[in-house]
N, C-alpha and C. Protein backbone atom coordinates (compact mmCIF):
# COMPACT_ATOMS: atom_id res chain seq x y z
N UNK A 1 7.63 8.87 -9.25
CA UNK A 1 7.18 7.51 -9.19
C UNK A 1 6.08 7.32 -10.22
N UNK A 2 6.24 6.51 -10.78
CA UNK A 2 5.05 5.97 -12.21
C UNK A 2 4.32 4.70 -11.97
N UNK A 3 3.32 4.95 -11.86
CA UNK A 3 3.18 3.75 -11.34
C UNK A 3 1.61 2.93 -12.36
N UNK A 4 2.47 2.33 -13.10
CA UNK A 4 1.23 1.89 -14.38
C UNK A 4 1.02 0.27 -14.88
N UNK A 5 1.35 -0.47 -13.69
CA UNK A 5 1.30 -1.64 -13.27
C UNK A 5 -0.08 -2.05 -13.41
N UNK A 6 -0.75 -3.00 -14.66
CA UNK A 6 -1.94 -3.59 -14.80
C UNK A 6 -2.15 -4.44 -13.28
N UNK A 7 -2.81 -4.57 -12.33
CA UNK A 7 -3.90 -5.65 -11.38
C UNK A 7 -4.58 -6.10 -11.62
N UNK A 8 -4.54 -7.38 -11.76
CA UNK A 8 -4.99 -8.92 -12.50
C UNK A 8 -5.48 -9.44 -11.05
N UNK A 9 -4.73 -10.10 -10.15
CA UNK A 9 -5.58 -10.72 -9.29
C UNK A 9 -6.50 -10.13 -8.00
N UNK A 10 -7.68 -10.46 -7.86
CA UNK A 10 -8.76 -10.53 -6.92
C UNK A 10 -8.81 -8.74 -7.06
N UNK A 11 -9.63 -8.34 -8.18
CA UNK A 11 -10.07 -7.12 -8.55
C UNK A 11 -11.16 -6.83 -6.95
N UNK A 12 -11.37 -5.95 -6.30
CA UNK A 12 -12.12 -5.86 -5.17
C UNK A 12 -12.38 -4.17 -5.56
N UNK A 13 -11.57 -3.12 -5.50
CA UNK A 13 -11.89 -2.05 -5.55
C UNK A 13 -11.14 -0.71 -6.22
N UNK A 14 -10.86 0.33 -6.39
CA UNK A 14 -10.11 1.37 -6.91
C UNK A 14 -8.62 1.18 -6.15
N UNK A 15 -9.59 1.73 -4.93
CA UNK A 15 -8.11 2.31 -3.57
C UNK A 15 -7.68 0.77 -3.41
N UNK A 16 -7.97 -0.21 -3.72
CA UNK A 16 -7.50 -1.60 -3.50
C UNK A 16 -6.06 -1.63 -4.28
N UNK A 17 -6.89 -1.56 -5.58
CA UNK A 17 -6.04 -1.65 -7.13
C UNK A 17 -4.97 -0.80 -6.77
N UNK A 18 -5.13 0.73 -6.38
CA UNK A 18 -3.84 1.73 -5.84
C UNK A 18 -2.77 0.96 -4.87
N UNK A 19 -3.57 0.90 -4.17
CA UNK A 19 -2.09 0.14 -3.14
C UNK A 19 -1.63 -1.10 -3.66
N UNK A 20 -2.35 -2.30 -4.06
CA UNK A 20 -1.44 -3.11 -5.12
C UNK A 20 -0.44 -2.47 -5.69
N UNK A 21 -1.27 -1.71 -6.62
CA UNK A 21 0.25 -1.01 -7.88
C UNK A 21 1.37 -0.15 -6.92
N UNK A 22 0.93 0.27 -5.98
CA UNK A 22 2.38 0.68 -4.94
C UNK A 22 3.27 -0.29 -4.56
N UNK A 23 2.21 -1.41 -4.12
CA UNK A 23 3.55 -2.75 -3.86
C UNK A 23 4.39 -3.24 -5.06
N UNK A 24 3.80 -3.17 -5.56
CA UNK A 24 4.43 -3.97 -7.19
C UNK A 24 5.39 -2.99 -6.91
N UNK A 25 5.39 -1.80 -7.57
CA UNK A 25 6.31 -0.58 -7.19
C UNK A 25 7.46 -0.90 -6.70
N UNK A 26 7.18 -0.77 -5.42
CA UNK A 26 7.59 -0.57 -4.27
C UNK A 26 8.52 -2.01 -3.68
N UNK A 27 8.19 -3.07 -4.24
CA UNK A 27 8.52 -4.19 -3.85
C UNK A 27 9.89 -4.78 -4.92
N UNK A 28 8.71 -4.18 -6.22
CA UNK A 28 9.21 -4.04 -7.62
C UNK A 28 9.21 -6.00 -7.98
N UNK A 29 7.73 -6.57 -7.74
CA UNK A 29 7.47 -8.01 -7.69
C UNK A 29 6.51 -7.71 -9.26
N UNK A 30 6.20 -9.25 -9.40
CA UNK A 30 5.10 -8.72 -10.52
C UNK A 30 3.54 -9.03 -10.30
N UNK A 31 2.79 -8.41 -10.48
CA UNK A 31 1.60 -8.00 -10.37
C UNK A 31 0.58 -8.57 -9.60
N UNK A 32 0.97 -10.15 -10.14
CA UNK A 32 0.26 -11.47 -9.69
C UNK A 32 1.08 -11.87 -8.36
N UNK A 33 1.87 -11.55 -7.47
CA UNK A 33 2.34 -11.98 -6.63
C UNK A 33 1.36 -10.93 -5.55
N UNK A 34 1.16 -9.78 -6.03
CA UNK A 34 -0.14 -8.34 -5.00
C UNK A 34 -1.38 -8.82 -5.19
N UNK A 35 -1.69 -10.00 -4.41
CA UNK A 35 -3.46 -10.09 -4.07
C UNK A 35 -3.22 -9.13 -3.22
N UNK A 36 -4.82 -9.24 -2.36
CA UNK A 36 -5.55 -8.81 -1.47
C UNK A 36 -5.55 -9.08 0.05
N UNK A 37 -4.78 -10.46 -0.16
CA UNK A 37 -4.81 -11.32 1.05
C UNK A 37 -2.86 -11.40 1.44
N UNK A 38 -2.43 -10.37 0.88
CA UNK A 38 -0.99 -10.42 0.76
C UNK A 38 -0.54 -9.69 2.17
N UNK A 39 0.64 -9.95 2.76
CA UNK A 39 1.12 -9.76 3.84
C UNK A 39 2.08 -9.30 4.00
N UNK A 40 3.10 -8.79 4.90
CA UNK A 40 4.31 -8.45 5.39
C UNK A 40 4.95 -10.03 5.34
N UNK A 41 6.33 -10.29 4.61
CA UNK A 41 7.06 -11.65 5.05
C UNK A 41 6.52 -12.77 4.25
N UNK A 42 5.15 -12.47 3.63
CA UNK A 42 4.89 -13.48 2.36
C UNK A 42 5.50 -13.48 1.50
N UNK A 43 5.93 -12.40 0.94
CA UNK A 43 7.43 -12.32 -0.01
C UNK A 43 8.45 -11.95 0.67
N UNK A 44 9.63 -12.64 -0.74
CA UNK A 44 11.13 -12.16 0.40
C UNK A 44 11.12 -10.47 0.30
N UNK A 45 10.37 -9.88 -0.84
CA UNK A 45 10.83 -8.79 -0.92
C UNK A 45 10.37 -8.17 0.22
N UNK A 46 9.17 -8.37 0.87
CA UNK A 46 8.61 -7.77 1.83
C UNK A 46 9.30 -8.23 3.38
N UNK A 47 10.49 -7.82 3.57
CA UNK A 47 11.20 -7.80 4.45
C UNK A 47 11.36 -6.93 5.37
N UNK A 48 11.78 -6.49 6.48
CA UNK A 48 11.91 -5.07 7.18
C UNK A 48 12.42 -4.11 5.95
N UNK A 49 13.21 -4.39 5.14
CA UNK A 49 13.94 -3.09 4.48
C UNK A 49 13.24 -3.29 3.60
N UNK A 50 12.10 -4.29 2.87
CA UNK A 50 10.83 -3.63 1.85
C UNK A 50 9.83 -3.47 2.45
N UNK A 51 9.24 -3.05 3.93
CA UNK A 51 8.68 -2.92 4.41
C UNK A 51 8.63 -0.92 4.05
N UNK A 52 9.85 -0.83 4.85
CA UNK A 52 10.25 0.78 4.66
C UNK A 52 9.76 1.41 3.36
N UNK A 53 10.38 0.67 2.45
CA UNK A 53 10.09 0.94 1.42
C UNK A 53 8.48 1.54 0.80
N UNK A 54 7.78 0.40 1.22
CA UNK A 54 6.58 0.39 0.56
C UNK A 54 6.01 1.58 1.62
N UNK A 55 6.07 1.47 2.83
CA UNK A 55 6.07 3.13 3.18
C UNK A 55 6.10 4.46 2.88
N UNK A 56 7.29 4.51 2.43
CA UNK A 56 7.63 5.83 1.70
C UNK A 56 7.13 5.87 0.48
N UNK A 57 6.47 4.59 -0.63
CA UNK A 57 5.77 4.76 -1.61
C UNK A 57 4.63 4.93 -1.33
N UNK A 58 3.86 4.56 -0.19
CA UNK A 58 2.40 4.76 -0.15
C UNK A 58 2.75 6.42 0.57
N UNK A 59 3.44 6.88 1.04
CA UNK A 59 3.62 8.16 1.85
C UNK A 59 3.77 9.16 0.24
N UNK A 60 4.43 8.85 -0.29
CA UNK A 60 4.71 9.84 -1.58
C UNK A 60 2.85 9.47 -2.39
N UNK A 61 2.80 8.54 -2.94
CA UNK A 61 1.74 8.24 -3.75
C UNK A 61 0.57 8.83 -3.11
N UNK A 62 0.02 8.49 -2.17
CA UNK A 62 -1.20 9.10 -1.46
C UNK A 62 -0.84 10.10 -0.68
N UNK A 63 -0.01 11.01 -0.68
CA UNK A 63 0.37 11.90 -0.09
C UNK A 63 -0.06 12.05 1.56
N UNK A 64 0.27 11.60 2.22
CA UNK A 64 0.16 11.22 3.36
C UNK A 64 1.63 10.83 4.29
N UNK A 65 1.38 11.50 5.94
CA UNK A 65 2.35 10.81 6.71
C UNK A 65 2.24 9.88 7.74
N UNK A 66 2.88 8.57 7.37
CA UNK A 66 2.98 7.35 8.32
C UNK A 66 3.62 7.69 9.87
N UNK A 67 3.41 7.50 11.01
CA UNK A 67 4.50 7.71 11.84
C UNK A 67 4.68 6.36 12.27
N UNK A 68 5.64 6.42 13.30
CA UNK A 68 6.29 5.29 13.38
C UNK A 68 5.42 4.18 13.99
N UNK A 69 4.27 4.45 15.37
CA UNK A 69 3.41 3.63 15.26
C UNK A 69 2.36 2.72 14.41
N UNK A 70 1.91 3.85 13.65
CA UNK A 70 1.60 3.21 12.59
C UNK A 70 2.21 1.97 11.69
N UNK A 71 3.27 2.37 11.13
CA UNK A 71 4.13 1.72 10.25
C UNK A 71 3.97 0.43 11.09
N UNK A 72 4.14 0.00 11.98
CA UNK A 72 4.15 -1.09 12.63
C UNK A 72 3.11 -2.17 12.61
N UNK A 73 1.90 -1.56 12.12
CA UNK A 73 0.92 -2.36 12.13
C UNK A 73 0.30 -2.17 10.75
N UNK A 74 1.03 -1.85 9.96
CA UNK A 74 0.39 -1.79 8.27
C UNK A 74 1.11 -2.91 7.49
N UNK A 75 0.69 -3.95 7.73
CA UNK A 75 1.53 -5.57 7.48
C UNK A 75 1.04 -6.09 7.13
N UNK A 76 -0.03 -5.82 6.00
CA UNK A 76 -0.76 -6.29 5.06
C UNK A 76 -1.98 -5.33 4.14
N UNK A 77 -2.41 -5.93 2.87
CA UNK A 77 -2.75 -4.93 2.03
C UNK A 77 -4.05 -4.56 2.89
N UNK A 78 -4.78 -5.60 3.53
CA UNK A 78 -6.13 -5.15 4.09
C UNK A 78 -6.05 -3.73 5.29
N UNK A 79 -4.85 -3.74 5.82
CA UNK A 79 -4.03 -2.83 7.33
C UNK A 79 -4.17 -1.83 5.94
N UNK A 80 -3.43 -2.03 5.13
CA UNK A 80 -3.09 -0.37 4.65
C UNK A 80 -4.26 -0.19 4.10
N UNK A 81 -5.08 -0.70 3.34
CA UNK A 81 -6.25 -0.19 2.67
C UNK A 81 -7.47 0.41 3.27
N UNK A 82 -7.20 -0.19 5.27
CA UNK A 82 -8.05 0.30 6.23
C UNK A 82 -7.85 1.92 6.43
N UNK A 83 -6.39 1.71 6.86
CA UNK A 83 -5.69 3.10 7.16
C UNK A 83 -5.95 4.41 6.35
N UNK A 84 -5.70 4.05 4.77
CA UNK A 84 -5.32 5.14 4.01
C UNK A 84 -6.77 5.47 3.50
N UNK A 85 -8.03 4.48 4.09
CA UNK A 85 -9.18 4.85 3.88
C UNK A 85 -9.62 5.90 4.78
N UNK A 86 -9.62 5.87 6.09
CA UNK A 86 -9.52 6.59 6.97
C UNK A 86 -9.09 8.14 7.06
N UNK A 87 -7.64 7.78 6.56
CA UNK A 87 -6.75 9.35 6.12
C UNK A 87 -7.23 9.84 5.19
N UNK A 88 -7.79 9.11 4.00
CA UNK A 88 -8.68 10.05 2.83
C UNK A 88 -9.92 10.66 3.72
N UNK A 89 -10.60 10.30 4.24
CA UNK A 89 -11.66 10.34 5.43
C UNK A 89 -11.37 11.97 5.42
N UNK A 90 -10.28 11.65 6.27
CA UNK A 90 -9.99 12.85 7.46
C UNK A 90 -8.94 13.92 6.55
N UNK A 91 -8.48 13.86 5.57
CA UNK A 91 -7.96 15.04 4.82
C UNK A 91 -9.41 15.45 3.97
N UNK A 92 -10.07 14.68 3.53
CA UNK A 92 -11.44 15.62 2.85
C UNK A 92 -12.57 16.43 3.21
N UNK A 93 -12.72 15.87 4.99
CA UNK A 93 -13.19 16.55 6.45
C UNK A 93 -12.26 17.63 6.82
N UNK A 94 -11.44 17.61 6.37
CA UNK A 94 -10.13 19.35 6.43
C UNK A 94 -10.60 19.80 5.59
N UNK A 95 -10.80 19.50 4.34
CA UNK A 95 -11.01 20.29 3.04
C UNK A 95 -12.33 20.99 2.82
N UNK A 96 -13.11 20.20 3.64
CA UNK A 96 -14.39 20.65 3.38
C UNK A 96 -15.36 22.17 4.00
């Protein structure tokens, strides 16, 4: 996965900018359609079956595993940017 998608709208943070460029990815929309304030079902692409999707790209990209509860409630960029903040958290508290 390559993921070298410029983020143009509502610049906020690094790990922000990362999961944008996964949706773009993952959605395969263009750039300006991944704010911050973006949702599950705001695009058509983001449907149950680009839902999955963007799953398994944030699961490959941040190397991390979703389970199925989870997945359920990561339905917007702010849900995942909470989450995968967290899991960086707690894999660098392993590492340490």
């Amino acid at each position: 996965m390559t993921i070298d998608h410029p983020i143009v709208p509502n610049r906020t943070d690094q790990l922000t900018e990362k999961i944008q460029a996964v949706l773009v990815e993952a959605l395969q929309v263009s750039p300006e359609l991944v704010t911050t304030d973006l949702a599950f079902g705001d695009l058509p692409q983001w449907d149950s079956m680009g839902h999955m999707e963007v799953m398994m790209y944030l699961e490959q990209y941040f190397g991390i595993e979703i389970n199925n509860d989870t997945i359920a409630n990561l339905t917007s960029v702010a849900a995942i940017r909470q989450y995968i903040a967290v899991e960086y958290n707690r894999t660098e508290d392993n590492h340490a």
